[in-house]
PDB file of N, CA and C in Angstrom:
ATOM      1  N   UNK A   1    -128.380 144.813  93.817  1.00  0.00           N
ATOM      2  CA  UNK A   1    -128.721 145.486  95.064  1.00  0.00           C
ATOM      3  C   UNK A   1    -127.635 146.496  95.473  1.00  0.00           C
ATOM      4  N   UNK A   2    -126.365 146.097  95.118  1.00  0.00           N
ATOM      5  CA  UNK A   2    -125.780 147.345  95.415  1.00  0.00           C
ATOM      6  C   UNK A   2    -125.519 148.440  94.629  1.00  0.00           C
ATOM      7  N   UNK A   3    -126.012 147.891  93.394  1.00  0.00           N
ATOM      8  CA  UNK A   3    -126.027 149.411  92.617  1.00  0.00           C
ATOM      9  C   UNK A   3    -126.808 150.242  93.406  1.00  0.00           C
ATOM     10  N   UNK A   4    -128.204 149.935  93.965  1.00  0.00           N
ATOM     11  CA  UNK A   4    -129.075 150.984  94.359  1.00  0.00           C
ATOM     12  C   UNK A   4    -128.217 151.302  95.410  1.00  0.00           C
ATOM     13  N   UNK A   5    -127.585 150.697  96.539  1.00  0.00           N
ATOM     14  CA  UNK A   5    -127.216 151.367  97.866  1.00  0.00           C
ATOM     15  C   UNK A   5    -126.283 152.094  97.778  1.00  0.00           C
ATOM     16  N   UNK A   6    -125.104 151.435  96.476  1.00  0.00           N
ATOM     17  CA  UNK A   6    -124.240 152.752  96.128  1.00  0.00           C
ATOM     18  C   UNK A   6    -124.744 153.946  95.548  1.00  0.00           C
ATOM     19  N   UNK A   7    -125.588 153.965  94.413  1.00  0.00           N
ATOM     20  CA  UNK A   7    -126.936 155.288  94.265  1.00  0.00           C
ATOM     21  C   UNK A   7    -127.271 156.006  95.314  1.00  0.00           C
ATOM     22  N   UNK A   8    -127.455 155.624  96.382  1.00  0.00           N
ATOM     23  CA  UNK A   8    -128.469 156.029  97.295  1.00  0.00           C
ATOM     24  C   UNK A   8    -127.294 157.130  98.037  1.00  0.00           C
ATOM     25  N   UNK A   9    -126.034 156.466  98.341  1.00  0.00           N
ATOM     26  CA  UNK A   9    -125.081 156.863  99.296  1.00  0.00           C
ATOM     27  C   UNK A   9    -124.522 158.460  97.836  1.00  0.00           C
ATOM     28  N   UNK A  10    -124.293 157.736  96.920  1.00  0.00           N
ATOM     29  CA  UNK A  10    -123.948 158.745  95.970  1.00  0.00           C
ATOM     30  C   UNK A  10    -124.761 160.193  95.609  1.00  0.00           C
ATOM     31  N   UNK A  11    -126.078 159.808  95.999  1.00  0.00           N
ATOM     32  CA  UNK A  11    -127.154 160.971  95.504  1.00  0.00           C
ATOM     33  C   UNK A  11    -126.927 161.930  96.762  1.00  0.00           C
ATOM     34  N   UNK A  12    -126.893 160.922  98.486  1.00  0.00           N
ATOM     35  CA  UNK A  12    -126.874 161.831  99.403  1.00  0.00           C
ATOM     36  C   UNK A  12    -125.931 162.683  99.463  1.00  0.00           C
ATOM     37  N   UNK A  13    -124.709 161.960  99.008  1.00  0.00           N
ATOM     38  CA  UNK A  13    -123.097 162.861  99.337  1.00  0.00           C
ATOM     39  C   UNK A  13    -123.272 163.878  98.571  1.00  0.00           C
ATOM     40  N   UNK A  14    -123.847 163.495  96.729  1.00  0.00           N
ATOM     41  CA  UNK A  14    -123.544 164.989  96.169  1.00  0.00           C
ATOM     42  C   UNK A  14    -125.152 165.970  96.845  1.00  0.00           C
ATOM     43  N   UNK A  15    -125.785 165.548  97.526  1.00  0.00           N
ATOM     44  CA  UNK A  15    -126.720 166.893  97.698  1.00  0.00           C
ATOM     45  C   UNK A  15    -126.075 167.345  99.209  1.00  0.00           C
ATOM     46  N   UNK A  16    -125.435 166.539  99.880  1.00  0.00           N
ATOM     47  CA  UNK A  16    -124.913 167.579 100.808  1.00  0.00           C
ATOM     48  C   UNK A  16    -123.354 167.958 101.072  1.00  0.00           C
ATOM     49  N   UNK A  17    -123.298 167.745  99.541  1.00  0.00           N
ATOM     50  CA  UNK A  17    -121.384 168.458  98.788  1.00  0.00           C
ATOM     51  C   UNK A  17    -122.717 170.066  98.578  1.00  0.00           C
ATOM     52  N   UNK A  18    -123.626 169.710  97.703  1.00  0.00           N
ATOM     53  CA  UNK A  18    -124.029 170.602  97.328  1.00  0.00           C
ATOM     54  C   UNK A  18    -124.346 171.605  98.153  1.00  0.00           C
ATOM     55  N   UNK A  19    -125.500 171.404  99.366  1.00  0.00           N
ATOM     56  CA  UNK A  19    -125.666 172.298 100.394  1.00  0.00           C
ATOM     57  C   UNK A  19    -124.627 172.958 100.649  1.00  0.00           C
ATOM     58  N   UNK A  20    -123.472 172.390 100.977  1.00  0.00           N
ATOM     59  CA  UNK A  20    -122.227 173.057 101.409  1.00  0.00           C
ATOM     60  C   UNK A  20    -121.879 174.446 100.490  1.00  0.00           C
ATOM     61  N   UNK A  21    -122.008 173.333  98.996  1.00  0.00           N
ATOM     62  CA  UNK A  21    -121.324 175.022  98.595  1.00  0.00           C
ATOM     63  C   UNK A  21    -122.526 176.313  98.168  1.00  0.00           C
ATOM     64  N   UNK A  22    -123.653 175.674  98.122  1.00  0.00           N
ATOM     65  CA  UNK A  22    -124.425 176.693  98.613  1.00  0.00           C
ATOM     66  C   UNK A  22    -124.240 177.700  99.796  1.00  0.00           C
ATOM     67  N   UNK A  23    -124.328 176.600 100.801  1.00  0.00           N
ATOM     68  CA  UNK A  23    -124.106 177.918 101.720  1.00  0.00           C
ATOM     69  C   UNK A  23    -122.661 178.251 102.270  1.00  0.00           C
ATOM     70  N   UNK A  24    -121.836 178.103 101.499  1.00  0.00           N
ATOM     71  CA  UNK A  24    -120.359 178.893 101.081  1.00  0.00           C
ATOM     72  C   UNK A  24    -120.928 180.184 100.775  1.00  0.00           C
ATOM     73  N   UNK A  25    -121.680 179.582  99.553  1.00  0.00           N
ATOM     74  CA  UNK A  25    -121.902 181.114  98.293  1.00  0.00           C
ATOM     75  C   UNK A  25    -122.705 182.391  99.258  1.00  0.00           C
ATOM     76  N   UNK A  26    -124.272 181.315  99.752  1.00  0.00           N
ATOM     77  CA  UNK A  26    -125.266 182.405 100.181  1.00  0.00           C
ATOM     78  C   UNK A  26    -125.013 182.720 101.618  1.00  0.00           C
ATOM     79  N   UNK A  27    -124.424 182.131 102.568  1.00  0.00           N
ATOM     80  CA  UNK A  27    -124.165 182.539 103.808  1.00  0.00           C
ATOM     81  C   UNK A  27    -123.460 184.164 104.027  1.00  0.00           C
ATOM     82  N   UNK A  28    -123.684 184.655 105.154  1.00  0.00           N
ATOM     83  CA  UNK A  28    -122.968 186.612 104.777  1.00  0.00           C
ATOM     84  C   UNK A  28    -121.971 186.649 106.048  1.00  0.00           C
ATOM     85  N   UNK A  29    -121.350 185.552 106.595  1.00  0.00           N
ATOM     86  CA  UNK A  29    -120.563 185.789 107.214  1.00  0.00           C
ATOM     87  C   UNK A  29    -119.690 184.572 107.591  1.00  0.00           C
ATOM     88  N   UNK A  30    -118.490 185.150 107.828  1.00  0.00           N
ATOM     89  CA  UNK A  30    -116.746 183.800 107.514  1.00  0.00           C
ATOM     90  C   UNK A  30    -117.317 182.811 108.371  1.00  0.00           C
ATOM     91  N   UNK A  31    -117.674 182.720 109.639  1.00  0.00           N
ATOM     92  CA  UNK A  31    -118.266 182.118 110.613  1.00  0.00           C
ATOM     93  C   UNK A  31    -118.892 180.545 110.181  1.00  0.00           C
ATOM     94  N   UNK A  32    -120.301 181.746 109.252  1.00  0.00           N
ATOM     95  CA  UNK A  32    -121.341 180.808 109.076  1.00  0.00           C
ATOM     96  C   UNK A  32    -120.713 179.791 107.864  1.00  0.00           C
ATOM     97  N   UNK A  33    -120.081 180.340 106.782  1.00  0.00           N
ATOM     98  CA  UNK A  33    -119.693 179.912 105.477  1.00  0.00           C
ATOM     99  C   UNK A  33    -118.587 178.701 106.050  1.00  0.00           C
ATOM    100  N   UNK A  34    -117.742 178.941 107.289  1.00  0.00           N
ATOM    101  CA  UNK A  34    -117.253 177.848 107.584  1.00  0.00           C
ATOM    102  C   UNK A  34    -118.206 176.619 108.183  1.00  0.00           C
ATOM    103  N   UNK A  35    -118.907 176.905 108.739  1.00  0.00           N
ATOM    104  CA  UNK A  35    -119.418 175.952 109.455  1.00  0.00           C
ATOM    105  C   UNK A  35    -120.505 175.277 108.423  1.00  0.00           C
ATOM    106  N   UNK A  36    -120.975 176.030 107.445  1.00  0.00           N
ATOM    107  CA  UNK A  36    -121.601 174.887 106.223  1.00  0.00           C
ATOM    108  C   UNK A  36    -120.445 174.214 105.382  1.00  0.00           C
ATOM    109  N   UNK A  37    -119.192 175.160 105.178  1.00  0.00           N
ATOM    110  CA  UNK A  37    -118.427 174.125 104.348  1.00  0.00           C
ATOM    111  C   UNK A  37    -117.914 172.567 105.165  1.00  0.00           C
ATOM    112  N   UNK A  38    -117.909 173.315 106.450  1.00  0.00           N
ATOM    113  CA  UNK A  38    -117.152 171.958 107.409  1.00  0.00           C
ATOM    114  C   UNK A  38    -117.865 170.868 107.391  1.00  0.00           C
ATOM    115  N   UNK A  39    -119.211 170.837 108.215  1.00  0.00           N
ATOM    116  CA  UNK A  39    -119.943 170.242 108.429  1.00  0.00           C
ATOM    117  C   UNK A  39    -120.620 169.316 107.202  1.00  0.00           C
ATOM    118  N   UNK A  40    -121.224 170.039 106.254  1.00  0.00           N
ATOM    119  CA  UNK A  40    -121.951 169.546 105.010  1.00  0.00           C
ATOM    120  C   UNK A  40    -120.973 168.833 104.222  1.00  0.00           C
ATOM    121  N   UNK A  41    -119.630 169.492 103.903  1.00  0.00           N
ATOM    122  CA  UNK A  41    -118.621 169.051 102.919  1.00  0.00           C
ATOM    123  C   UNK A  41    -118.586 167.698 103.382  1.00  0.00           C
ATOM    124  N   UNK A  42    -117.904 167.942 105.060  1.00  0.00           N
ATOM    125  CA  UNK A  42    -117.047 166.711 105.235  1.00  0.00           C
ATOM    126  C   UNK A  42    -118.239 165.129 105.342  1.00  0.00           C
ATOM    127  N   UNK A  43    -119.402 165.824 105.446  1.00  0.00           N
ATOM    128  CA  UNK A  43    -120.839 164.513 105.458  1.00  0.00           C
ATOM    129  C   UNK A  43    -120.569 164.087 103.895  1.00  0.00           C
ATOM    130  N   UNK A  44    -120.653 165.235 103.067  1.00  0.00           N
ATOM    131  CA  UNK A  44    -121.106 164.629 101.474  1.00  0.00           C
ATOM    132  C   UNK A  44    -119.652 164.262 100.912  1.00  0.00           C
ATOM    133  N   UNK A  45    -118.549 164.291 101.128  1.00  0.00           N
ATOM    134  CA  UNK A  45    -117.570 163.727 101.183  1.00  0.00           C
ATOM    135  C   UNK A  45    -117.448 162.440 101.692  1.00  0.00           C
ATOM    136  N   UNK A  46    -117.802 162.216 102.987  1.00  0.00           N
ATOM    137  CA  UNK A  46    -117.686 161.034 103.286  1.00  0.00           C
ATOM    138  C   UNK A  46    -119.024 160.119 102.982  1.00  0.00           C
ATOM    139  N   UNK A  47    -120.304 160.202 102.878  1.00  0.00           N
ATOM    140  CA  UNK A  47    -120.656 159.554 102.529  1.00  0.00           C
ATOM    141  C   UNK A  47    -120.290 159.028 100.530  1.00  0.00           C
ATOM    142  N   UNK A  48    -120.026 159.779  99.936  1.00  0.00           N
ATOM    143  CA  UNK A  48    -119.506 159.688  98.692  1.00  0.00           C
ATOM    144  C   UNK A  48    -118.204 158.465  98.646  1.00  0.00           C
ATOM    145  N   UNK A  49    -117.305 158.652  99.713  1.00  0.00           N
ATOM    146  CA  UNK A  49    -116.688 157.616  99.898  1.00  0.00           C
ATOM    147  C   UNK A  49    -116.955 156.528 100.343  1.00  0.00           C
ATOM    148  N   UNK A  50    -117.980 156.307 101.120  1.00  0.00           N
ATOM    149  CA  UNK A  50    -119.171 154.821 101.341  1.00  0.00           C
ATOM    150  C   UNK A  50    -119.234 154.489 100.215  1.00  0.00           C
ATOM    151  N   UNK A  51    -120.113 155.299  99.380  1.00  0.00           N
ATOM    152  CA  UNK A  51    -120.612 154.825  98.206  1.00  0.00           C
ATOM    153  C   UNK A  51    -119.443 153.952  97.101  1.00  0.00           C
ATOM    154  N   UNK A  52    -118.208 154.549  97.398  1.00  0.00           N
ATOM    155  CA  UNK A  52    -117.008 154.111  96.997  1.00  0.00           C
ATOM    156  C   UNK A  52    -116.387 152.808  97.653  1.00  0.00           C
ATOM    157  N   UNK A  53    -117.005 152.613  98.776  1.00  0.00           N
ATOM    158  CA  UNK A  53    -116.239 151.552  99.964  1.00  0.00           C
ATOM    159  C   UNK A  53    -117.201 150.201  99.124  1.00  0.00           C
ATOM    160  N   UNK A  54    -118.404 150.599  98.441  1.00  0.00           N
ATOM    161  CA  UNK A  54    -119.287 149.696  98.172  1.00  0.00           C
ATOM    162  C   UNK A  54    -119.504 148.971  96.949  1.00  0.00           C
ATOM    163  N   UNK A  55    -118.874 149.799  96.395  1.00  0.00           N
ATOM    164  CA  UNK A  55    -118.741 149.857  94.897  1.00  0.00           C
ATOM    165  C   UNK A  55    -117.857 148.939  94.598  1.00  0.00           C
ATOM    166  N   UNK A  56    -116.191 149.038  95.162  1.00  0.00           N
ATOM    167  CA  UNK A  56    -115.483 148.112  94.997  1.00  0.00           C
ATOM    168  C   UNK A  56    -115.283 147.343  95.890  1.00  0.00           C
ATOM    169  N   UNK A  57    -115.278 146.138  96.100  1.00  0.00           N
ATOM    170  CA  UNK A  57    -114.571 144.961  97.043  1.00  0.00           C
ATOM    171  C   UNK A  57    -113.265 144.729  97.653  1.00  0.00           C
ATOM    172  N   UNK A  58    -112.393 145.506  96.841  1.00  0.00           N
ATOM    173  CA  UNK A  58    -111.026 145.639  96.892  1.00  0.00           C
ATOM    174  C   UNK A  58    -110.808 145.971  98.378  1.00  0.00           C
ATOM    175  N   UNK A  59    -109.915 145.378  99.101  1.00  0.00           N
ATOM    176  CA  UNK A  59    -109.462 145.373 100.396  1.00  0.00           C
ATOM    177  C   UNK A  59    -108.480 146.998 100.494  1.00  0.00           C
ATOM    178  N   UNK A  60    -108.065 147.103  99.484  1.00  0.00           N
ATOM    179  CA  UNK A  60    -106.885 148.149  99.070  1.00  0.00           C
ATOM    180  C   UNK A  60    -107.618 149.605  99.130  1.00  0.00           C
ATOM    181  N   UNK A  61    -108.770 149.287  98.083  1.00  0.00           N
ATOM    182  CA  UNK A  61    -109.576 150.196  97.682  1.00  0.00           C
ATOM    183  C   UNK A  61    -110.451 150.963  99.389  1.00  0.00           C
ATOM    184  N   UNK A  62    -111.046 150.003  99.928  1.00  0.00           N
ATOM    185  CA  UNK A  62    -111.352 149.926 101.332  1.00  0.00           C
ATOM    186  C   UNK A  62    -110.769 150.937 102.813  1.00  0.00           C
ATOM    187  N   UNK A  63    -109.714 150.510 102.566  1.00  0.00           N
ATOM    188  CA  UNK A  63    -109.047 150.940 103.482  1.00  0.00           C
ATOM    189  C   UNK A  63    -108.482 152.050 103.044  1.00  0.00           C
ATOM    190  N   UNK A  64    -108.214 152.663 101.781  1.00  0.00           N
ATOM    191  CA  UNK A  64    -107.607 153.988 101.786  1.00  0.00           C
ATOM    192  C   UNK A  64    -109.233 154.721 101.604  1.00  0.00           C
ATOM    193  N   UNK A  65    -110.220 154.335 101.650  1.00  0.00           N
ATOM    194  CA  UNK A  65    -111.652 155.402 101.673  1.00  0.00           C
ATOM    195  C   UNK A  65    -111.844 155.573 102.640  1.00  0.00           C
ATOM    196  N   UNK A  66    -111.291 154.385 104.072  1.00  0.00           N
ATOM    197  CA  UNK A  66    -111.570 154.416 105.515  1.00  0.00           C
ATOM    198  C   UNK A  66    -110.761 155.683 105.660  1.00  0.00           C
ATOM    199  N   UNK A  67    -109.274 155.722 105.113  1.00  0.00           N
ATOM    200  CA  UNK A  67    -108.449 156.241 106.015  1.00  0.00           C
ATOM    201  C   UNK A  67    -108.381 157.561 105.696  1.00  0.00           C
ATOM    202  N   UNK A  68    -109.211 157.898 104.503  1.00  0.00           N
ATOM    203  CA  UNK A  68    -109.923 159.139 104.346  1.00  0.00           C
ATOM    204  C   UNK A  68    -111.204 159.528 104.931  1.00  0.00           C
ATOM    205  N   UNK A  69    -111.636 158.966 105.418  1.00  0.00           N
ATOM    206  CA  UNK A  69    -113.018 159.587 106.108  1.00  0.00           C
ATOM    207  C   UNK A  69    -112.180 159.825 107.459  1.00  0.00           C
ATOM    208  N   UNK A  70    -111.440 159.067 108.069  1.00  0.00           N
ATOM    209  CA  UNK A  70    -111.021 159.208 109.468  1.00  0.00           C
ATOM    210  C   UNK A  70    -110.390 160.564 109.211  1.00  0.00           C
ATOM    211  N   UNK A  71    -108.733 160.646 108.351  1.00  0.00           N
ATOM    212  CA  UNK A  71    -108.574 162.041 108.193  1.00  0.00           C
ATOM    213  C   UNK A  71    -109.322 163.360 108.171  1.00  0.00           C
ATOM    214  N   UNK A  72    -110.400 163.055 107.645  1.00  0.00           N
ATOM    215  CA  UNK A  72    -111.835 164.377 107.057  1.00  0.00           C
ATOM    216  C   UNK A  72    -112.162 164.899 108.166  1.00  0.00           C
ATOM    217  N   UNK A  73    -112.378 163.461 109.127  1.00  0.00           N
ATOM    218  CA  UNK A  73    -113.646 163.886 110.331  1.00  0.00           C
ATOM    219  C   UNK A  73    -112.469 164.505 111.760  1.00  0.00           C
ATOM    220  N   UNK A  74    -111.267 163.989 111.494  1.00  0.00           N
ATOM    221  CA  UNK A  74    -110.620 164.726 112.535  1.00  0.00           C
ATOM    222  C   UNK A  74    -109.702 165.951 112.180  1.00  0.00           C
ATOM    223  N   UNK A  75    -109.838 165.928 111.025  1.00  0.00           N
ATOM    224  CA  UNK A  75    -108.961 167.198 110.807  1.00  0.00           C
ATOM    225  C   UNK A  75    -109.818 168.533 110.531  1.00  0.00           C
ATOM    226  N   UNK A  76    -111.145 168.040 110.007  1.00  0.00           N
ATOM    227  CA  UNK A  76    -111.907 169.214 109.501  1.00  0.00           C
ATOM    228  C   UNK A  76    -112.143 170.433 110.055  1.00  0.00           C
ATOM    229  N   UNK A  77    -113.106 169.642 111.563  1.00  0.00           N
ATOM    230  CA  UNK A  77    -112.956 170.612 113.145  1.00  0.00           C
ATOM    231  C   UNK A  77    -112.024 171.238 113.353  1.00  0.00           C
ATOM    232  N   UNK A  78    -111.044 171.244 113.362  1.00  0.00           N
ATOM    233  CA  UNK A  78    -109.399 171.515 113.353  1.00  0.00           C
ATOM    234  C   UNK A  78    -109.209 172.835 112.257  1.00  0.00           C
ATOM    235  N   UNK A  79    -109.476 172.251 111.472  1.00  0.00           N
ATOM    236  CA  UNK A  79    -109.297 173.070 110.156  1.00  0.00           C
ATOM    237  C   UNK A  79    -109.973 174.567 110.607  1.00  0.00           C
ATOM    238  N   UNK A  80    -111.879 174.101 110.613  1.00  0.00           N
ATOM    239  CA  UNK A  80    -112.211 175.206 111.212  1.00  0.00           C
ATOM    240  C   UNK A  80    -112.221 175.932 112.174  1.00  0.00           C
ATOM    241  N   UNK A  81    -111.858 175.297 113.195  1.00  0.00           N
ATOM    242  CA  UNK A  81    -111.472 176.232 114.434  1.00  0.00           C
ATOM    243  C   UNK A  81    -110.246 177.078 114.298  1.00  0.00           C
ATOM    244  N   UNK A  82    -109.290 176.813 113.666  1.00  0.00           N
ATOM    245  CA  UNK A  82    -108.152 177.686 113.354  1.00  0.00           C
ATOM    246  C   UNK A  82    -108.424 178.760 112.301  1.00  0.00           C
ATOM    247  N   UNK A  83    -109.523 178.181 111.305  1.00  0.00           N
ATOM    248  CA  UNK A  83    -109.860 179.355 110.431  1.00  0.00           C
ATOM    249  C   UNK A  83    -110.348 180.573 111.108  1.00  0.00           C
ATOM    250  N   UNK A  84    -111.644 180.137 111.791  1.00  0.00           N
ATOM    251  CA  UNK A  84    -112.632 181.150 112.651  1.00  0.00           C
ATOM    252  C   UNK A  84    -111.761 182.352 113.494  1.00  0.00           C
ATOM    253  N   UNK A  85    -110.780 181.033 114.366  1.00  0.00           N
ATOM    254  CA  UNK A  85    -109.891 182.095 115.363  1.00  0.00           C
ATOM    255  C   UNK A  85    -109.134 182.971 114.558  1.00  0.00           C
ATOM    256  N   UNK A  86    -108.464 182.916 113.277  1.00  0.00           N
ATOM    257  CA  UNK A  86    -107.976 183.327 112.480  1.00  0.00           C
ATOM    258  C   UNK A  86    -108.656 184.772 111.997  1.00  0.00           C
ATOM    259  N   UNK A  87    -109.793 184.693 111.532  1.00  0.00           N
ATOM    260  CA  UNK A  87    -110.874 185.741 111.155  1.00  0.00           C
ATOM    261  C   UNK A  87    -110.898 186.216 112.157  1.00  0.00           C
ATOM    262  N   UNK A  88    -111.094 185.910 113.342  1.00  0.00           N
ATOM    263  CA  UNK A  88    -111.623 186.767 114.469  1.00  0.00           C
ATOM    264  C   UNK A  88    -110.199 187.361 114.620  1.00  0.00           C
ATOM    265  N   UNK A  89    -109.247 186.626 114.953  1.00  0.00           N
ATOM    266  CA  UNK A  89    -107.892 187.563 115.564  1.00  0.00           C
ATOM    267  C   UNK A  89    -107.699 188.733 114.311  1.00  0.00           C
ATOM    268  N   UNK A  90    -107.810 188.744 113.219  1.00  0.00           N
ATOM    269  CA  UNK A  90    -107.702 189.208 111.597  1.00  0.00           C
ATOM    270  C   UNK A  90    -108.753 190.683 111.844  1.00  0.00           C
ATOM    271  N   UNK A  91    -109.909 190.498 112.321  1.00  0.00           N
ATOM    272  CA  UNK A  91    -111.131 191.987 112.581  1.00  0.00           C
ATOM    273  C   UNK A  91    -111.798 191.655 111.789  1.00  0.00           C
ATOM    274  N   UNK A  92    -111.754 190.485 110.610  1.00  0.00           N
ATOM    275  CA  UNK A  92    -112.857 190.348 109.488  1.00  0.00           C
ATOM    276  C   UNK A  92    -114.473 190.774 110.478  1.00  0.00           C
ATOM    277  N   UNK A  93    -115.207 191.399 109.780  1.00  0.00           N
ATOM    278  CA  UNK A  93    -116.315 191.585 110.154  1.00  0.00           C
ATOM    279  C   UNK A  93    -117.282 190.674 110.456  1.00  0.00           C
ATOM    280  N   UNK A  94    -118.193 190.610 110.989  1.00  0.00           N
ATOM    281  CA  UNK A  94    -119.014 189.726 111.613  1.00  0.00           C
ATOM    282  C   UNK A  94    -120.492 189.881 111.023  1.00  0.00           C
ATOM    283  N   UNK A  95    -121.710 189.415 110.593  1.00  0.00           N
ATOM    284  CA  UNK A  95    -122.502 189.414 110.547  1.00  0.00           C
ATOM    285  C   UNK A  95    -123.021 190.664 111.560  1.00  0.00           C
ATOM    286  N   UNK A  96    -124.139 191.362 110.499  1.00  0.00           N
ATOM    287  CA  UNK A  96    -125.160 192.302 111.666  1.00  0.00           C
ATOM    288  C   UNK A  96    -125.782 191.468 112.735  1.00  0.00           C
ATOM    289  N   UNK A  97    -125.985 190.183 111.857  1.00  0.00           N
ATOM    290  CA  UNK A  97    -127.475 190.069 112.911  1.00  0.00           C
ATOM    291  C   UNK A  97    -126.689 189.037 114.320  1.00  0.00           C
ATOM    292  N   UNK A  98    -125.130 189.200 114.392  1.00  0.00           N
ATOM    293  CA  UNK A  98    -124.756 188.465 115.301  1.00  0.00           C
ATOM    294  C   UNK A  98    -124.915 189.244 116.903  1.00  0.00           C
ATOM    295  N   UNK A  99    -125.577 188.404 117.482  1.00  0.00           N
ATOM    296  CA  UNK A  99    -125.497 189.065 119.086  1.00  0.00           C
ATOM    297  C   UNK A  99    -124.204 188.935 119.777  1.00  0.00           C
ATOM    298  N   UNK A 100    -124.106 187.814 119.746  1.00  0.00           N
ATOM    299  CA  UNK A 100    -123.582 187.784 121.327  1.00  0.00           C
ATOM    300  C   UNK A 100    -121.958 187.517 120.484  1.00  0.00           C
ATOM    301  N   UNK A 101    -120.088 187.749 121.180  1.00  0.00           N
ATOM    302  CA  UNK A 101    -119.330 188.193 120.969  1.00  0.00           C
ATOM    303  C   UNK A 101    -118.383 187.403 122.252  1.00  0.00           C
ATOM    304  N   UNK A 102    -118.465 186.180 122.281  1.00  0.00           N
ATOM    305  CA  UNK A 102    -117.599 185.404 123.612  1.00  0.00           C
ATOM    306  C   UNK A 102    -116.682 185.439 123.823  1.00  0.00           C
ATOM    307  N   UNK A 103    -115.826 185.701 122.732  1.00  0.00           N
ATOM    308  CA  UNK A 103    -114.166 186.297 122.619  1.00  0.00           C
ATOM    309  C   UNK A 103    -114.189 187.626 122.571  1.00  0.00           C
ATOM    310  N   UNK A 104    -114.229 188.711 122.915  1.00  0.00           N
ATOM    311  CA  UNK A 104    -114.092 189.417 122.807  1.00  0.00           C
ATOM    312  C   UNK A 104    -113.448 190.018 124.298  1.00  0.00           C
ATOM    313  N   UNK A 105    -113.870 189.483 125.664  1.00  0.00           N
ATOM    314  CA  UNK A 105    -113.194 190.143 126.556  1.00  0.00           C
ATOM    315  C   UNK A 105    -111.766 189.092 126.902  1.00  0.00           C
ATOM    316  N   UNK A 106    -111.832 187.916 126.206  1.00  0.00           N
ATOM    317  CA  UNK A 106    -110.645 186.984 126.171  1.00  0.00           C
ATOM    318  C   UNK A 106    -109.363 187.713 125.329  1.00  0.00           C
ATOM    319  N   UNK A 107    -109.704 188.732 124.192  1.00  0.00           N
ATOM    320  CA  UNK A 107    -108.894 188.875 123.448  1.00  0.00           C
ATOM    321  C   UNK A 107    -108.617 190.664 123.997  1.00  0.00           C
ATOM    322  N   UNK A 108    -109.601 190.940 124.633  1.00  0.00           N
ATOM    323  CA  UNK A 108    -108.910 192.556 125.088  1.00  0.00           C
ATOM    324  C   UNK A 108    -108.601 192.192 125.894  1.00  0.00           C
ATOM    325  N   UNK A 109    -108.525 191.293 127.410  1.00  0.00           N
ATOM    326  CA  UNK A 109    -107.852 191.095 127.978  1.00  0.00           C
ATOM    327  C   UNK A 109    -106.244 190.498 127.471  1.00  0.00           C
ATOM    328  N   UNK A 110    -106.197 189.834 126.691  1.00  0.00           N
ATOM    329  CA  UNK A 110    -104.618 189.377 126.339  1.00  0.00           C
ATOM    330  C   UNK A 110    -103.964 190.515 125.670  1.00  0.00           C
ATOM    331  N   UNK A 111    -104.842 191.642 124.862  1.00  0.00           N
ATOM    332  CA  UNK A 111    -103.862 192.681 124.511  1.00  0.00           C
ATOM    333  C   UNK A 111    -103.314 193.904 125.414  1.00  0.00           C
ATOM    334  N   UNK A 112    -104.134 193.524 126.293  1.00  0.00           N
ATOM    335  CA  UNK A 112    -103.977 194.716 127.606  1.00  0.00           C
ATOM    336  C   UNK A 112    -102.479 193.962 128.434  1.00  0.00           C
ATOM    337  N   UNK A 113    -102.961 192.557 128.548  1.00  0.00           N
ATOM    338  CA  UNK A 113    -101.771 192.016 129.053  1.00  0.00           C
ATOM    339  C   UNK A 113    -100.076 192.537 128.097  1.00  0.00           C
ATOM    340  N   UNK A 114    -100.499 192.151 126.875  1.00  0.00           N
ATOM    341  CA  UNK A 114     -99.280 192.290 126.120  1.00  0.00           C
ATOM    342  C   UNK A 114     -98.889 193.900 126.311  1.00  0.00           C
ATOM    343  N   UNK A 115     -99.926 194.878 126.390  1.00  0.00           N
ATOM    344  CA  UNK A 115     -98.973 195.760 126.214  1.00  0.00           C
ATOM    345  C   UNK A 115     -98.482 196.215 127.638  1.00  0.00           C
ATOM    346  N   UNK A 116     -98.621 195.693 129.116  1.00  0.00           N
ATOM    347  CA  UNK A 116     -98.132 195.804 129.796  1.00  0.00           C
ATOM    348  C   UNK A 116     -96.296 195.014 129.919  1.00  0.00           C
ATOM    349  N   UNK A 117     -96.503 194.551 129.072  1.00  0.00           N
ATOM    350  CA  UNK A 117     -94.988 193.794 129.211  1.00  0.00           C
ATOM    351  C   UNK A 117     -95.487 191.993 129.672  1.00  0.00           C
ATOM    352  N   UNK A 118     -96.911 191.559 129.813  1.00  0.00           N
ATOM    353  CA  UNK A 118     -96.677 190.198 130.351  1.00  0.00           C
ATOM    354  C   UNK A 118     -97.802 189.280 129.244  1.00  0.00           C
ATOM    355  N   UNK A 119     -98.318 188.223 129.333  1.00  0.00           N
ATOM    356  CA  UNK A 119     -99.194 187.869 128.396  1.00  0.00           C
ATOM    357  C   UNK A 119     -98.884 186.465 127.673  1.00  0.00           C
ATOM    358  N   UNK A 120     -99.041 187.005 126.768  1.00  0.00           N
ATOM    359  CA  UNK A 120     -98.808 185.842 125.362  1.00  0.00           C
ATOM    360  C   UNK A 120     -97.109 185.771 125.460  1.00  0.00           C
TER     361      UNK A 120
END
């Protein structure tokens, strides 16, 4: 019985490792390509490590798959939010079909500040 549930956990992780790097590849903007690698990776990652939590019994084995999913899921967000702000502070281009631009009077306002002498 646990071959199948480790199967089951194993098939899901690699199809949504996979999604991810799909839409790495096919996504057309830094934005979007982060938010499928983040999201999808860190699911088919961690469920892949279930499948691993299940597989072996090992108490040892256990707890360093825990203490990798905990790392994944709090650092990932992290990861990408510093990337994004990164691109955006950087001018990387943005998708055409993006509307709307929420940073944008946050960040001309702080350069207007800076070049008055006050700010950042």
């Amino acid at each position: 019985m646990n071959e199948i549930i480790t199967s089951i956990f194993l098939v899901m992780g690699a199809l949504f490792t996979l999604v991810a790097a799909i839409g790495v590849y096919r996504l057309p903007d830094i934005l979007m390509k982060m938010h499928a690698s983040t999201k999808a990776g860190t699911l088919g990652a961690g469920l892949i490590l279930v499948a691993l939590m299940i597989t072996f019994d090992d108490i040892g084995v256990v707890t360093r798959a825990l203490a990798t999913i905990i790392f994944l899921v709090l650092t990932a967000p992290i990861a990408a939010h510093l990337i994004g702000r990164a691109a955006y502070v950087s001018g990387v281009k943005f998708w055409k079909g993006t509307i709307i631009d929420e940073m944008q009077d946050l960040y001309v306002k702080k350069a207007n500040d800076k070049k008055r002498g006050g700010g950042l």
